[in-house]
C-alpha atoms as a PDB file:
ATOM      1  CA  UNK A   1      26.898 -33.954  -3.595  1.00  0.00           C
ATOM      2  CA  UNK A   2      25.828 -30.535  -3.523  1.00  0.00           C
ATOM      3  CA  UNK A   3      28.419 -29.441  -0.945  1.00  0.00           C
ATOM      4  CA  UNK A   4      30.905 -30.818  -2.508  1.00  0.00           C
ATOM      5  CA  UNK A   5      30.480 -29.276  -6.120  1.00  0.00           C
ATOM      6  CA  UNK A   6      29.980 -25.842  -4.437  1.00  0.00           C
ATOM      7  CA  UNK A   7      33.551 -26.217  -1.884  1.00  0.00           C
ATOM      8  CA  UNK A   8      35.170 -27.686  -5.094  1.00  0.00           C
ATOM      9  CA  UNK A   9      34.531 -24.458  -7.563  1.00  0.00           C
ATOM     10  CA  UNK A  10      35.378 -22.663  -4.260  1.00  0.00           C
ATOM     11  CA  UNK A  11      38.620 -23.954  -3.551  1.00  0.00           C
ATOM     12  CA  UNK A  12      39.660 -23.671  -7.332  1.00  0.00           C
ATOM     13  CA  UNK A  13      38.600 -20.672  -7.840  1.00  0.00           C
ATOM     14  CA  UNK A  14      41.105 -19.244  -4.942  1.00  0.00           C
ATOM     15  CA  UNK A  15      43.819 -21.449  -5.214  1.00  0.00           C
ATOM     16  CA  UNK A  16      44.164 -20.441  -9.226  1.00  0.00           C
ATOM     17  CA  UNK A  17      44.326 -17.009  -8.034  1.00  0.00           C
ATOM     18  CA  UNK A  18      45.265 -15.238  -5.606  1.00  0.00           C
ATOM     19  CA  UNK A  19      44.790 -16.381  -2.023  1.00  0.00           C
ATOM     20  CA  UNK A  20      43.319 -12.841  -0.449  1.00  0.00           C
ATOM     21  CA  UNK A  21      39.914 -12.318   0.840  1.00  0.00           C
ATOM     22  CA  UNK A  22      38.844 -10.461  -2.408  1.00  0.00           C
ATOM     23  CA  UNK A  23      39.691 -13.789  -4.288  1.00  0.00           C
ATOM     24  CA  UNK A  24      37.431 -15.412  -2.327  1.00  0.00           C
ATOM     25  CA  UNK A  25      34.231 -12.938  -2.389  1.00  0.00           C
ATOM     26  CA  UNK A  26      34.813 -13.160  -6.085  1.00  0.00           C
ATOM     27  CA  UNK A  27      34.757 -16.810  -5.942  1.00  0.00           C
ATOM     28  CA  UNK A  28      31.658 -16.730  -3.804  1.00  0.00           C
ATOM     29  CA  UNK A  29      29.774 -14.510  -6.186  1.00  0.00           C
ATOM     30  CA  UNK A  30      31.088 -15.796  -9.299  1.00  0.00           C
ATOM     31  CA  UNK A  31      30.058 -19.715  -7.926  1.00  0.00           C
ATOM     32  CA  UNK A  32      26.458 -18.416  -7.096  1.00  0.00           C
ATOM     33  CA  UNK A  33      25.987 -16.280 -10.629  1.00  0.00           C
ATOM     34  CA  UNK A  34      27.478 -19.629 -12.452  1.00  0.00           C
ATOM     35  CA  UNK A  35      24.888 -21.766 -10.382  1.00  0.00           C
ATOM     36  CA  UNK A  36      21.981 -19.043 -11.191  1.00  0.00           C
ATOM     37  CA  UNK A  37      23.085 -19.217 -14.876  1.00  0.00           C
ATOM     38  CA  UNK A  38      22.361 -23.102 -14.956  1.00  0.00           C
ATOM     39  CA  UNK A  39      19.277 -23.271 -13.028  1.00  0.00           C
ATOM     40  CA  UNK A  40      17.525 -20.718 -15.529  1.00  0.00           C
ATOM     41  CA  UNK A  41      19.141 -22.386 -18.270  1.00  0.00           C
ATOM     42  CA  UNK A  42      18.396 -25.496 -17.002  1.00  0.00           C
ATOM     43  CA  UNK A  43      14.878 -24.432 -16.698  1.00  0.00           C
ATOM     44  CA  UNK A  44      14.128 -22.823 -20.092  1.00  0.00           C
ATOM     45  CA  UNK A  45      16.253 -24.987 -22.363  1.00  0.00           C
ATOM     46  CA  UNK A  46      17.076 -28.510 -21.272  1.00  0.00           C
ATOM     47  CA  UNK A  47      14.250 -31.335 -20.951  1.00  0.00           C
ATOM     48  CA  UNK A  48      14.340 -35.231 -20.147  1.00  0.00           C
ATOM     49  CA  UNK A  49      17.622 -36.852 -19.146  1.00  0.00           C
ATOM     50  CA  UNK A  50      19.860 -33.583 -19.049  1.00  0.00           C
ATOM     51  CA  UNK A  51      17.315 -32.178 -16.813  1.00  0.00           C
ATOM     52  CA  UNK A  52      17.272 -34.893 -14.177  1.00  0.00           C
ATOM     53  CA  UNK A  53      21.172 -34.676 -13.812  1.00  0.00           C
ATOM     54  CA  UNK A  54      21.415 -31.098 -13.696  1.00  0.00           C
ATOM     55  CA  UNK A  55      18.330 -30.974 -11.310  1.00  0.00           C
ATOM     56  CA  UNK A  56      20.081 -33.981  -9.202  1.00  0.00           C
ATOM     57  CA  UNK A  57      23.941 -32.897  -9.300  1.00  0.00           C
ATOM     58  CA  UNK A  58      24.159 -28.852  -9.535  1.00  0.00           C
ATOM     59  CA  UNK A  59      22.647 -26.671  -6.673  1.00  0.00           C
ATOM     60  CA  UNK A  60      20.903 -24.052  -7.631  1.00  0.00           C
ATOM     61  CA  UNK A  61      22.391 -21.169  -5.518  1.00  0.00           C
ATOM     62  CA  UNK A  62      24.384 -20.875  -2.221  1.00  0.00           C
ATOM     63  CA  UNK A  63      21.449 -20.359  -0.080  1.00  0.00           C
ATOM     64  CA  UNK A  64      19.641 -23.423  -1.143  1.00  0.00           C
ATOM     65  CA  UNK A  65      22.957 -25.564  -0.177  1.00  0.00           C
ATOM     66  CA  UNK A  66      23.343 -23.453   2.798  1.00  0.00           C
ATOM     67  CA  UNK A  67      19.742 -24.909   4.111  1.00  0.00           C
ATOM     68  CA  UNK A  68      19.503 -28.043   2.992  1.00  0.00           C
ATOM     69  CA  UNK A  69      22.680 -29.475   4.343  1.00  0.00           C
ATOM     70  CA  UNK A  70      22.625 -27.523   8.258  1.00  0.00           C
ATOM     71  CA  UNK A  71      20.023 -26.722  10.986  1.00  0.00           C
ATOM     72  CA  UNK A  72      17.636 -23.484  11.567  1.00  0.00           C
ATOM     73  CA  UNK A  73      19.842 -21.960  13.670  1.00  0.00           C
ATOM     74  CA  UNK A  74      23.371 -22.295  11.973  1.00  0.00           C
ATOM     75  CA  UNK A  75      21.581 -21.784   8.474  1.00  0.00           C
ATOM     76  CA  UNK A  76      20.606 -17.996   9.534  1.00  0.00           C
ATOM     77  CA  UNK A  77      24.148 -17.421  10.346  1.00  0.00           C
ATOM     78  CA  UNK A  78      25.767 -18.725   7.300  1.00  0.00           C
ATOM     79  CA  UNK A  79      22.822 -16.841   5.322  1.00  0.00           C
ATOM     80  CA  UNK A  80      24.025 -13.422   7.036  1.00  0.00           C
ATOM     81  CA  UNK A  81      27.628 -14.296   6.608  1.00  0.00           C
ATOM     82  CA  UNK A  82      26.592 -15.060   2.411  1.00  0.00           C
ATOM     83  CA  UNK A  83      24.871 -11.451   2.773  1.00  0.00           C
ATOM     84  CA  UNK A  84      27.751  -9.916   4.292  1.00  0.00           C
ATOM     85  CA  UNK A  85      29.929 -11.824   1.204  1.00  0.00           C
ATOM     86  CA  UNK A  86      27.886 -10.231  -1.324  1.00  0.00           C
ATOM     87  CA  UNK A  87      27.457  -6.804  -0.621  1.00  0.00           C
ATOM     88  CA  UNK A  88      31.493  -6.694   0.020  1.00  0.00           C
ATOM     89  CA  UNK A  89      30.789  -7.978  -4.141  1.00  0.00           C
ATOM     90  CA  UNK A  90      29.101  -5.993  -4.955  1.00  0.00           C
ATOM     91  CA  UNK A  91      31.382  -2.847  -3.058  1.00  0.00           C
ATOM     92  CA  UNK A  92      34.403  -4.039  -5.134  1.00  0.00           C
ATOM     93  CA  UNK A  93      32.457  -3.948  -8.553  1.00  0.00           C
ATOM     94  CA  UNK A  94      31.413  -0.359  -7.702  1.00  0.00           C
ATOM     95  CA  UNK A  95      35.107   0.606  -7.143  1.00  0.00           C
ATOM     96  CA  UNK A  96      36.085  -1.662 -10.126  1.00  0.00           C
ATOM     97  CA  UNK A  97      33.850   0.364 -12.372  1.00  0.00           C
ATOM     98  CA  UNK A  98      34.481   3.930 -10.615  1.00  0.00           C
ATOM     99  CA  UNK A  99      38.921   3.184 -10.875  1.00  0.00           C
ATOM    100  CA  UNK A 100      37.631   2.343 -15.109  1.00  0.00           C
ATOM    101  CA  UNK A 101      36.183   5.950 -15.563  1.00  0.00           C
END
């Protein structure tokens, strides 16, 4: 379930805008923050019922998908590759920010 919810906000995030590689490092980082954002609030606000299906049905980052669902070996690649996604994030917020000055 986990795969699919994260290749689902994936996919839409891309296909509702534009269909370059920055679209899709966006979409990567903007997926992860949104998961971050509900495990924390998960964790400091929610108890009981709401809890259990958050805990059950929403990931709680990329990585943690990443190595539950494939093998030692093919999780340190995808890891790398999730890396490699993220610093190119963060490179085009620094130029986003340094083109606003």
């Amino acid at each position: 379930m986990d795969v699919i919810i994260l290749i689902a906000v994936i996919v839409l995030f891309v296909f509702l805008f534009k269909r370059t590689f920055s679209s899709f490092v966006y979409a990567v980082a903007v997926t992860d923050i949104f998961f971050r954002i509900v495990t924390y609030l998960k964790i400091k606000l929610t108890s009981g019922s709401l809890y259990a299906f958050i805990d059950k049905n929403i990931p709680s980052n990329i990585p943690t998908v990443i190595e539950k669902y494939t093998n030692y070996e093919f999780s340190i690649v995808l890891i790398w590759a999730y890396v490699i996604i993220m610093i190119v994030f963060e490179f085009y917020a620094i130029r986003t920010f340094m083109h606003k000055k």
